[in-house]
N, C-alpha and C. Protein backbone atom coordinates (compact mmCIF):
# COMPACT_ATOMS: atom_id res chain seq x y z
N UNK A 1 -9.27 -0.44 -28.69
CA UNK A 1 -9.69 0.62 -27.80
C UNK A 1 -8.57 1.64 -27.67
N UNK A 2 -8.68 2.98 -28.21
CA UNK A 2 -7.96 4.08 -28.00
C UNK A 2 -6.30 3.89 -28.22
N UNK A 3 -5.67 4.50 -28.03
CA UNK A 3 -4.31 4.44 -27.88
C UNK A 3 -3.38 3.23 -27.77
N UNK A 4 -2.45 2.76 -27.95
CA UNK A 4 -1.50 1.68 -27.38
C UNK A 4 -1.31 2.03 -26.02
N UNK A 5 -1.17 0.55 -25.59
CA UNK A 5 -0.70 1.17 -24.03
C UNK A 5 0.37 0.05 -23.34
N UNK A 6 1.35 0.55 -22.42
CA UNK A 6 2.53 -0.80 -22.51
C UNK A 6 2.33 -1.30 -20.90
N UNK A 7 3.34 -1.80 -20.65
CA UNK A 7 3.44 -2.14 -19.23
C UNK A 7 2.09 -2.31 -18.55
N UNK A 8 1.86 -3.70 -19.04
CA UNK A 8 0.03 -3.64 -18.37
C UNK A 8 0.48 -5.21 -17.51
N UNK A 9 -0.51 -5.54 -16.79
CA UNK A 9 -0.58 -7.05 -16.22
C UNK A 9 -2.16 -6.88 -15.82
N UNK A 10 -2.61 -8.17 -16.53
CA UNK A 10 -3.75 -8.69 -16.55
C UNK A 10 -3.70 -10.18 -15.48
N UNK A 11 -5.12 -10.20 -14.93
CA UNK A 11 -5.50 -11.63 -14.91
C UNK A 11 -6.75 -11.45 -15.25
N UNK A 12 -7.23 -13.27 -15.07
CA UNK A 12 -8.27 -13.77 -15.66
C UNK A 12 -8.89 -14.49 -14.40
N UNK A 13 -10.24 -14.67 -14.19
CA UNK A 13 -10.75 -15.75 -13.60
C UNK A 13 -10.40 -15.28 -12.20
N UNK A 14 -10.77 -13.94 -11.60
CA UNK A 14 -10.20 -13.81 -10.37
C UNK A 14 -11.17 -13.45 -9.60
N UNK A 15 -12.39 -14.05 -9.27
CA UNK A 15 -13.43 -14.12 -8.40
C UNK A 15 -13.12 -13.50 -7.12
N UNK A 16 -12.06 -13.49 -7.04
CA UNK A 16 -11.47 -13.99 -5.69
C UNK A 16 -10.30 -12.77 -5.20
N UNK A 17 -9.88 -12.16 -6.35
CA UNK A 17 -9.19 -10.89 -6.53
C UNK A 17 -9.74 -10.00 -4.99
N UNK A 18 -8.65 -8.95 -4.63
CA UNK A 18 -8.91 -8.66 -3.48
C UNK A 18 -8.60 -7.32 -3.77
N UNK A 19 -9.19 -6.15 -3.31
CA UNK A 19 -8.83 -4.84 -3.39
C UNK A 19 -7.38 -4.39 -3.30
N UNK A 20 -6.99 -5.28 -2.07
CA UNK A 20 -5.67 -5.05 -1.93
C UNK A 20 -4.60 -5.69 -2.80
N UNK A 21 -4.98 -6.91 -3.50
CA UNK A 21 -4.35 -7.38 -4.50
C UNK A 21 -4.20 -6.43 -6.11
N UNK A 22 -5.70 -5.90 -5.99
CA UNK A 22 -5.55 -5.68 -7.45
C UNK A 22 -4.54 -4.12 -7.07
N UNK A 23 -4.67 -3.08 -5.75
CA UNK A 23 -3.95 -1.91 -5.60
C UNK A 23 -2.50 -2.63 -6.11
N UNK A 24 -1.99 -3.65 -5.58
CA UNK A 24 -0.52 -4.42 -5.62
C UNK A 24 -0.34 -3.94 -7.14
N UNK A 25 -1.05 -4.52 -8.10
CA UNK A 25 -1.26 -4.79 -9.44
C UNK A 25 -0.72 -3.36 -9.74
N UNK A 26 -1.80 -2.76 -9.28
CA UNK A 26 -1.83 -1.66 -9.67
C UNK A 26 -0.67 -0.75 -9.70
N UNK A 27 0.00 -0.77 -8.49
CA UNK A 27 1.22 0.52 -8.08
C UNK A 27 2.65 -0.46 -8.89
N UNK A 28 2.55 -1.48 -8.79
CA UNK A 28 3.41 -2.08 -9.24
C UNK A 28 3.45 -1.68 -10.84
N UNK A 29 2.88 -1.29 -11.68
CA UNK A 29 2.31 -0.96 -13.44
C UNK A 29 2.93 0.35 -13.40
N UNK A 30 1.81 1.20 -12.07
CA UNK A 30 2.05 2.57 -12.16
C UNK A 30 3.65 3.17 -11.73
N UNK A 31 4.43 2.07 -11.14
CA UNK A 31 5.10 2.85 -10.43
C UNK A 31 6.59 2.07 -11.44
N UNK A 32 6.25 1.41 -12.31
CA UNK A 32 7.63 0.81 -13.41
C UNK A 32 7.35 2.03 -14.06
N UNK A 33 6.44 2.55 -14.49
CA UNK A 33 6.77 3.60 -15.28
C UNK A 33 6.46 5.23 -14.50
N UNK A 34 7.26 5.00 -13.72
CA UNK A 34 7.48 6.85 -13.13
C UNK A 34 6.70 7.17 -12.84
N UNK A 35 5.11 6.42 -12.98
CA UNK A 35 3.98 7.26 -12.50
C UNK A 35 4.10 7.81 -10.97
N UNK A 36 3.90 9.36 -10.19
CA UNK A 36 4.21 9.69 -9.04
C UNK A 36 2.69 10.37 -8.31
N UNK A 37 2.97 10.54 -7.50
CA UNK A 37 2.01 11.57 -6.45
C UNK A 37 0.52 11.19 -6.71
N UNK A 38 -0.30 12.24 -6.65
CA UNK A 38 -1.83 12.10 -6.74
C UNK A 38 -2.45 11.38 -8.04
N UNK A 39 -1.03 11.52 -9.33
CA UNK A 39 -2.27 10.26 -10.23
C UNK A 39 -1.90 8.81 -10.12
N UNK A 40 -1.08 8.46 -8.83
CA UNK A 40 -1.33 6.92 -8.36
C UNK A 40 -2.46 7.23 -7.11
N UNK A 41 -2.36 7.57 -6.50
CA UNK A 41 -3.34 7.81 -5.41
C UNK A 41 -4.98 7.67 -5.85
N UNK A 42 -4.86 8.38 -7.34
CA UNK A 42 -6.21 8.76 -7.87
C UNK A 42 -6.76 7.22 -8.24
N UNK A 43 -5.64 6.86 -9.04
CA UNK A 43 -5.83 5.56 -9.85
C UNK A 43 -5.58 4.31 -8.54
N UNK A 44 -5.21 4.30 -7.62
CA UNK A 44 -5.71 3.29 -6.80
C UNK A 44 -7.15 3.59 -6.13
N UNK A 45 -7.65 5.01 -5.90
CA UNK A 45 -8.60 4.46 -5.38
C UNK A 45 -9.87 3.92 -6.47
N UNK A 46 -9.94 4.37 -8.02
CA UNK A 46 -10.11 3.91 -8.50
C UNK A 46 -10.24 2.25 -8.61
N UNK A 47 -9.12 2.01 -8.93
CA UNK A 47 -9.30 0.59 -8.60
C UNK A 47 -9.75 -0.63 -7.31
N UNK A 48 -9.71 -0.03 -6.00
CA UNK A 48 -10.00 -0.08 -5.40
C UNK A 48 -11.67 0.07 -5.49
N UNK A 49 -12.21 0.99 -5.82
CA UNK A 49 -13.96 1.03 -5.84
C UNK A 49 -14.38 0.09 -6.91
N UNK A 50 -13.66 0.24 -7.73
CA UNK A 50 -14.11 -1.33 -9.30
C UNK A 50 -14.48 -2.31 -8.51
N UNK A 51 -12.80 -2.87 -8.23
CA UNK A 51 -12.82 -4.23 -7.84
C UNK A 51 -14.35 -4.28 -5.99
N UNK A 52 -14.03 -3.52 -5.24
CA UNK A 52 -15.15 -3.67 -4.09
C UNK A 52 -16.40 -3.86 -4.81
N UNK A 53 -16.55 -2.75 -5.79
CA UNK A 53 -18.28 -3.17 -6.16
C UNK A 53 -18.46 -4.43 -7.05
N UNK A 54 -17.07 -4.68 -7.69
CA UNK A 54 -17.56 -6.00 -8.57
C UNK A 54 -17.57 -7.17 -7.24
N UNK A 55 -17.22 -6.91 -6.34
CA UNK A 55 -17.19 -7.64 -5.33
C UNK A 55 -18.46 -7.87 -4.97
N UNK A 56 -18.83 -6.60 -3.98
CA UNK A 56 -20.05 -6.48 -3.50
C UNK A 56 -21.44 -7.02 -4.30
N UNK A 57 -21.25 -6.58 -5.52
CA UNK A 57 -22.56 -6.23 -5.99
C UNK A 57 -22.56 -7.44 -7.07
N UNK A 58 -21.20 -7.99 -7.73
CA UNK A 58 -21.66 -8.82 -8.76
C UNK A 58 -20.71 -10.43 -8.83
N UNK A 59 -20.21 -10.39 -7.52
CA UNK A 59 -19.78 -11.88 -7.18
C UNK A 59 -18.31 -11.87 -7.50
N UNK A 60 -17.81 -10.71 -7.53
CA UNK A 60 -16.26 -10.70 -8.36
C UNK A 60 -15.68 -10.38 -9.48
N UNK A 61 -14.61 -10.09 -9.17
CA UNK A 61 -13.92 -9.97 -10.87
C UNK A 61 -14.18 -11.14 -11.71
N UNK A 62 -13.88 -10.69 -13.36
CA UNK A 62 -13.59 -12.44 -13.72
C UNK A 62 -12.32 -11.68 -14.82
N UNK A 63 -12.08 -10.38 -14.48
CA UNK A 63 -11.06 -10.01 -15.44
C UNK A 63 -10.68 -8.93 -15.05
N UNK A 64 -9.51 -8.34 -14.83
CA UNK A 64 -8.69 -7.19 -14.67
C UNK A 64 -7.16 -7.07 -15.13
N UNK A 65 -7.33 -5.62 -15.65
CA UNK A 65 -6.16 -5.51 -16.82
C UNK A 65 -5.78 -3.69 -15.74
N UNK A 66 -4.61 -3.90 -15.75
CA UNK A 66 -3.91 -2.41 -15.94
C UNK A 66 -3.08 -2.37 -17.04
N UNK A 67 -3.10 -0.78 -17.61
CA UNK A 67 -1.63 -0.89 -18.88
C UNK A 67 -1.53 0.86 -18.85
N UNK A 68 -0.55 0.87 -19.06
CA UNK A 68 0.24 2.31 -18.68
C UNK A 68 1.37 2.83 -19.54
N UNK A 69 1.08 3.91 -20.58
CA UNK A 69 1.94 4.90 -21.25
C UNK A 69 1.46 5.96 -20.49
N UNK A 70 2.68 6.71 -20.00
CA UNK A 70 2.46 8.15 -19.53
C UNK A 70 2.31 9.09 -20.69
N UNK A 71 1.48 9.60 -20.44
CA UNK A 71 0.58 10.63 -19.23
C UNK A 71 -0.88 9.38 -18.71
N UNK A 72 -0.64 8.57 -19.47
CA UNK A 72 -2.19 7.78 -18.87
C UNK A 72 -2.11 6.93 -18.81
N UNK A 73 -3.00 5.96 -17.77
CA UNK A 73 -3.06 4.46 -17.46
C UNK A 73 -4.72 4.31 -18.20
N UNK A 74 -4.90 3.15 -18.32
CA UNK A 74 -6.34 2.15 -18.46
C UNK A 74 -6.57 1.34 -17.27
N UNK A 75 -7.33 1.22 -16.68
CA UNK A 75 -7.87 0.02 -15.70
C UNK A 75 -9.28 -0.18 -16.24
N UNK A 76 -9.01 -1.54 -16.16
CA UNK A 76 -10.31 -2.21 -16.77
C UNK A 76 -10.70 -3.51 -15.74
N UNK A 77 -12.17 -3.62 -15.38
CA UNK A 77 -12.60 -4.72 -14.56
C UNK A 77 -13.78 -5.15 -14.87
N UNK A 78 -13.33 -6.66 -14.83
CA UNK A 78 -15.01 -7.24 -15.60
C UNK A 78 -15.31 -7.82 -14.06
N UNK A 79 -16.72 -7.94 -14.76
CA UNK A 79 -17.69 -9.29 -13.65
C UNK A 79 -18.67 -9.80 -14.19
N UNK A 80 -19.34 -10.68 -13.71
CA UNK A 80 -20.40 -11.34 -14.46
C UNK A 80 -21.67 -10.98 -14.43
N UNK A 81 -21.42 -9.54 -14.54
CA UNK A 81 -22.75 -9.02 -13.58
C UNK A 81 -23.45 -8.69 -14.87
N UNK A 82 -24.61 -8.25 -15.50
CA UNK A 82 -24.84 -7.65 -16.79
C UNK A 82 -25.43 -6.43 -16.30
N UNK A 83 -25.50 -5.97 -15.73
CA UNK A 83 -26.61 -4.64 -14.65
C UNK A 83 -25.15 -3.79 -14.66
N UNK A 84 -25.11 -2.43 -15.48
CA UNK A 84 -24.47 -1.64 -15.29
C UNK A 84 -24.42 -0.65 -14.06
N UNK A 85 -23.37 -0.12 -13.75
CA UNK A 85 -23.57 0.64 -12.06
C UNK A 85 -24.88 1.66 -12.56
N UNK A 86 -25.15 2.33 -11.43
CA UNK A 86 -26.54 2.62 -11.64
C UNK A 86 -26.06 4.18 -10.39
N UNK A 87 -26.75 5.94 -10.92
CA UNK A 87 -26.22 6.66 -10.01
C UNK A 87 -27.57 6.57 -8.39
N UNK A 88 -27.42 6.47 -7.31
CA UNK A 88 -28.12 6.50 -6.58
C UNK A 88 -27.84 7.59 -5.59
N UNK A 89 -28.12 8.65 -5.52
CA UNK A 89 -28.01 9.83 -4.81
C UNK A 89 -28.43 9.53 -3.44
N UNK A 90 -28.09 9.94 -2.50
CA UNK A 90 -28.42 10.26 -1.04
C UNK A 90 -27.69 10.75 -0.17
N UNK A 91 -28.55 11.00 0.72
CA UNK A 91 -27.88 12.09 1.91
C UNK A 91 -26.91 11.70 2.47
N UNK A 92 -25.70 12.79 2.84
CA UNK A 92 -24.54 12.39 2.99
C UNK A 92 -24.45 11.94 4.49
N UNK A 93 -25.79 12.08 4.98
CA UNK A 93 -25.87 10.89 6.60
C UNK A 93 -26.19 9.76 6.38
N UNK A 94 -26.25 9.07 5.18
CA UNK A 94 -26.23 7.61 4.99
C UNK A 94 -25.25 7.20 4.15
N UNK A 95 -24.04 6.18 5.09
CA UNK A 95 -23.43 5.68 4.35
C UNK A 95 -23.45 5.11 2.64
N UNK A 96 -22.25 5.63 2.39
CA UNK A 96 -21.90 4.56 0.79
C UNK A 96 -22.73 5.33 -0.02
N UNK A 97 -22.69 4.48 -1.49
CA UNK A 97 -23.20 5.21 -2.19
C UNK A 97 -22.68 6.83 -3.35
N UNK A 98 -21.43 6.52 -2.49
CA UNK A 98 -20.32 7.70 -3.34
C UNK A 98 -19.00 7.21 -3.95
N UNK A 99 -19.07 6.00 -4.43
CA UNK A 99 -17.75 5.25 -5.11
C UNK A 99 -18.07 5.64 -6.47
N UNK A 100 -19.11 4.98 -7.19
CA UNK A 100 -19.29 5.31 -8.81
C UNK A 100 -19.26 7.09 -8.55
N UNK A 101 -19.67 7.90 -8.21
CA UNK A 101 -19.56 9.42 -8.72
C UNK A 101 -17.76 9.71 -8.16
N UNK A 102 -17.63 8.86 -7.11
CA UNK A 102 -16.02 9.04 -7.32
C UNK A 102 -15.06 9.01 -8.24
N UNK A 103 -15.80 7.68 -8.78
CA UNK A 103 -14.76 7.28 -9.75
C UNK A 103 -15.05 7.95 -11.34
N UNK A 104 -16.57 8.18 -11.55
CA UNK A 104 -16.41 9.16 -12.34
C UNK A 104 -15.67 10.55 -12.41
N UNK A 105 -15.67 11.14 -11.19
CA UNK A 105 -15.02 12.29 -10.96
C UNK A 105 -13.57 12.20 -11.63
N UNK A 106 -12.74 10.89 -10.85
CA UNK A 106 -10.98 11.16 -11.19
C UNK A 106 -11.26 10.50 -12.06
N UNK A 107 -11.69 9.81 -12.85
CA UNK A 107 -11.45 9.19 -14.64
C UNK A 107 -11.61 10.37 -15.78
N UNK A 108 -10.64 10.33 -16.67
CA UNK A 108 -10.51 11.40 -17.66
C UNK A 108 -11.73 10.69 -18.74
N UNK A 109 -11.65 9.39 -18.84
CA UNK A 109 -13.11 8.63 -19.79
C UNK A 109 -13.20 7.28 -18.72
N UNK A 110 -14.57 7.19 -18.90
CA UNK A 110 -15.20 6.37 -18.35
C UNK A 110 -16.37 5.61 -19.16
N UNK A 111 -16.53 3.98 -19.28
CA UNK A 111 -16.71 3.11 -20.25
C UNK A 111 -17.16 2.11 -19.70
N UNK A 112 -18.54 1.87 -19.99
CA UNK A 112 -19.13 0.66 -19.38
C UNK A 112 -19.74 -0.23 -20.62
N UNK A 113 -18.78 -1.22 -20.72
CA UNK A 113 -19.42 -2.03 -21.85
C UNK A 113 -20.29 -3.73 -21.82
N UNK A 114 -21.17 -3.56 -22.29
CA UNK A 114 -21.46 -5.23 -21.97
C UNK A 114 -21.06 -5.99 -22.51
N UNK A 115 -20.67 -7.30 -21.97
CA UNK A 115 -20.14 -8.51 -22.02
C UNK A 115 -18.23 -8.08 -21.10
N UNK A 116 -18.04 -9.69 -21.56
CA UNK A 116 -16.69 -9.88 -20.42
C UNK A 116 -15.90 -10.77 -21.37
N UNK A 117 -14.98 -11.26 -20.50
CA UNK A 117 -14.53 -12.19 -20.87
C UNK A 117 -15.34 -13.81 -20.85
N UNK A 118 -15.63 -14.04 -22.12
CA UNK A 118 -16.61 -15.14 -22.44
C UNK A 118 -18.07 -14.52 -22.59
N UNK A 119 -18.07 -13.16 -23.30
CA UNK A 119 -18.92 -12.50 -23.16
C UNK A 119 -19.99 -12.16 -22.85
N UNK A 120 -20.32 -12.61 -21.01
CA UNK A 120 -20.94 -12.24 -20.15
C UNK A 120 -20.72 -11.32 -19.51
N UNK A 121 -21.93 -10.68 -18.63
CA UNK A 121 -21.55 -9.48 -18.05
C UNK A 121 -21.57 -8.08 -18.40
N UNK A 122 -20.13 -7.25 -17.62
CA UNK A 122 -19.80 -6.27 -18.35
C UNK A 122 -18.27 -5.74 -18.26
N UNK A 123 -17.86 -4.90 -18.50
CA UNK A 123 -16.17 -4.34 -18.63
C UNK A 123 -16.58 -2.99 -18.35
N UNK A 124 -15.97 -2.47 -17.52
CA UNK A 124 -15.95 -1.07 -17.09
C UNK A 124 -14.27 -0.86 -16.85
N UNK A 125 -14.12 0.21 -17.81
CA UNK A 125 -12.93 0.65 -18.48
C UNK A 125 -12.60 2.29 -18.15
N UNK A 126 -11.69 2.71 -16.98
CA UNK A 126 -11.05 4.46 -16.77
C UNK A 126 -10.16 4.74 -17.35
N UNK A 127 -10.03 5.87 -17.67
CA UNK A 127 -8.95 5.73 -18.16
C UNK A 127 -8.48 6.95 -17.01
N UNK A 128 -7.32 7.14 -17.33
CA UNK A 128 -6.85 7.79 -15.83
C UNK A 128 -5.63 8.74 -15.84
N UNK A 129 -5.10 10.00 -15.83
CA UNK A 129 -3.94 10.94 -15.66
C UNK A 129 -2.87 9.73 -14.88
N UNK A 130 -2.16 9.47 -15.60
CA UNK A 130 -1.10 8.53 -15.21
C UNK A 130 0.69 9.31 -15.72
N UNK A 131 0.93 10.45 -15.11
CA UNK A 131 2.21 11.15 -15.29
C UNK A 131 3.38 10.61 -14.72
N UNK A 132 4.20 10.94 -15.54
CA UNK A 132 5.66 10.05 -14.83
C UNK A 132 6.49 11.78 -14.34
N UNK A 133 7.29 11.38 -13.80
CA UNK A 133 7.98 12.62 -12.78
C UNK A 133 8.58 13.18 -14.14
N UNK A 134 8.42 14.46 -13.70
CA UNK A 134 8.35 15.85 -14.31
C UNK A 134 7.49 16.10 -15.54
N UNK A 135 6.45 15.18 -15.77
CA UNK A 135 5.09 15.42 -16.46
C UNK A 135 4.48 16.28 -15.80
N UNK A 136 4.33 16.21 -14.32
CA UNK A 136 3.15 16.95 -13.62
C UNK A 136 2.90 18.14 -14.09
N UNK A 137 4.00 18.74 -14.37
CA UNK A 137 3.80 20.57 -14.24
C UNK A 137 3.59 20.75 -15.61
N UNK A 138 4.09 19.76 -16.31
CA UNK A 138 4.01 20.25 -18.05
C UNK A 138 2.61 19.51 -18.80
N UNK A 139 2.15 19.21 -18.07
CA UNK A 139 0.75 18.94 -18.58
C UNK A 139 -0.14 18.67 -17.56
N UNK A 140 -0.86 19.87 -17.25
CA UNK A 140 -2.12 19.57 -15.64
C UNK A 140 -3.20 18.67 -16.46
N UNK A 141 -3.80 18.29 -15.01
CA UNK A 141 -4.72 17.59 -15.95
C UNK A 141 -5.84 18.55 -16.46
N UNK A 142 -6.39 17.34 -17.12
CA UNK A 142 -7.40 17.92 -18.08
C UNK A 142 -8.87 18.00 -18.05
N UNK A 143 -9.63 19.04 -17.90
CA UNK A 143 -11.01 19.12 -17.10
C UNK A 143 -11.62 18.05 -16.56
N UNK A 144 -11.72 17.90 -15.15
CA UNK A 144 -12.70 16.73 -14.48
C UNK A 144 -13.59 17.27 -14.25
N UNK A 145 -13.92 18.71 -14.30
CA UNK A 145 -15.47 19.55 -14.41
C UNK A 145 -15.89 19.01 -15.66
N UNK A 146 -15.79 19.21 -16.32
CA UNK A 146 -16.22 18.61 -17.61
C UNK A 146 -17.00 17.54 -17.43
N UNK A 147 -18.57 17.02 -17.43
CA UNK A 147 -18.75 15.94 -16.86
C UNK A 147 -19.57 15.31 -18.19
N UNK A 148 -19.59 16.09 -19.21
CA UNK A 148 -20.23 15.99 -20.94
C UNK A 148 -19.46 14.59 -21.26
N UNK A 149 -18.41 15.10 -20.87
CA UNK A 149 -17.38 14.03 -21.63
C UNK A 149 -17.31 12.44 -21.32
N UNK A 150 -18.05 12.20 -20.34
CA UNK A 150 -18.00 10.77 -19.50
C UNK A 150 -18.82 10.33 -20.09
C-alpha cells in the first residue's frame, strides 16, 4: 500500500482498545517524528472517530496500525464488522451522525477495504497531512475540497 512509512506501532486483537488509548498511540508516532499543530489535532480526531465507531457499531477493533514519514501519517483500523460505514445525512438538530463526513473531510485518501486481520471484516485506512516543524509553511496542504479524490 502506497509509500513506505516508518515509525508506526501496531496492535492486534484489541476489542477492547479505547479511544483514548489508541489517541496515546497515536501522538506518541506523531509526535517522535516532529509532527506539530493542527495535523496532530486532525489526525487524532481521526482516530478517535475510527476507533468509537468500530466500537459502537462493530464490537471493536481487532487491528490498529499508525506509521508516519513526514509530510504524512497512515492510520489504519480494522473490526469484524463486514458492513462498510455508510453516509447518513441529517439535520444538524439531531445528534451524531457527522464523524464519517469528518473524517472524510481531514483525510488526504480514504480506503475502505474488506477483510481484516484473519480476513474478516474490514480495514479502513486515512491517510493524513502529518508535517514535522517547519514543513507547515513549505508545503500547505493539499485540496480537502477536492472530494473526487476520496
Amino acid at each position: 500500500m502506497g509509500p513506505p512509512y516508518s515509525g508506526h506501532s501496531g496492535h492486534s486483537g484489541l476489542t477492547g482498545l479505547t479511544c483514548e488509548e489508541a489517541r496515546r498511540i497515536a501522538r506518541g508516532v506523531l509526535c517522535a517524528h516532529g509532527v506539530v499543530g493542527r495535523d496532530i489535532d486532525a489526525a487524532l480526531l481521526v482516530v478517535t472517530e475510527l476507533v468509537a465507531n468500530a466500537r459502537r457499531h462493530a464490537g471493536g477493533t481487532i487491528a490498529f496500525r499508525v506509521r508516519c514519514l513526514p509530510p504524512r501519517a497512515v492510520v489504519e483500523v480494522a473490526d469484524a464488522d463486514p458492513c462498510f460505514p455508510v453516509d447518513r445525512p441529517s439535520p444538524a438538530s439531531v445528534p451524531g451522525r457527522f464523524g464519517w463526513q469528518m473524517v472524510k473531510h481531514l483525510a488526504e485518501h480514504l480506503e475502505v477495504q474488506a477483510g481484516g486481520p484473519g480476513g474478516t471484516g474490514k480495514t479502513i485506512t486515512a491517510v493524513l497531512d502529518a508535517r514535522a516543524a517547519g514543513q507547515e509553511a513549505a508545503q500547505p496542504s493539499r485540496g480537502r475540497q477536492d472530494a473526487g479524490r476520496r
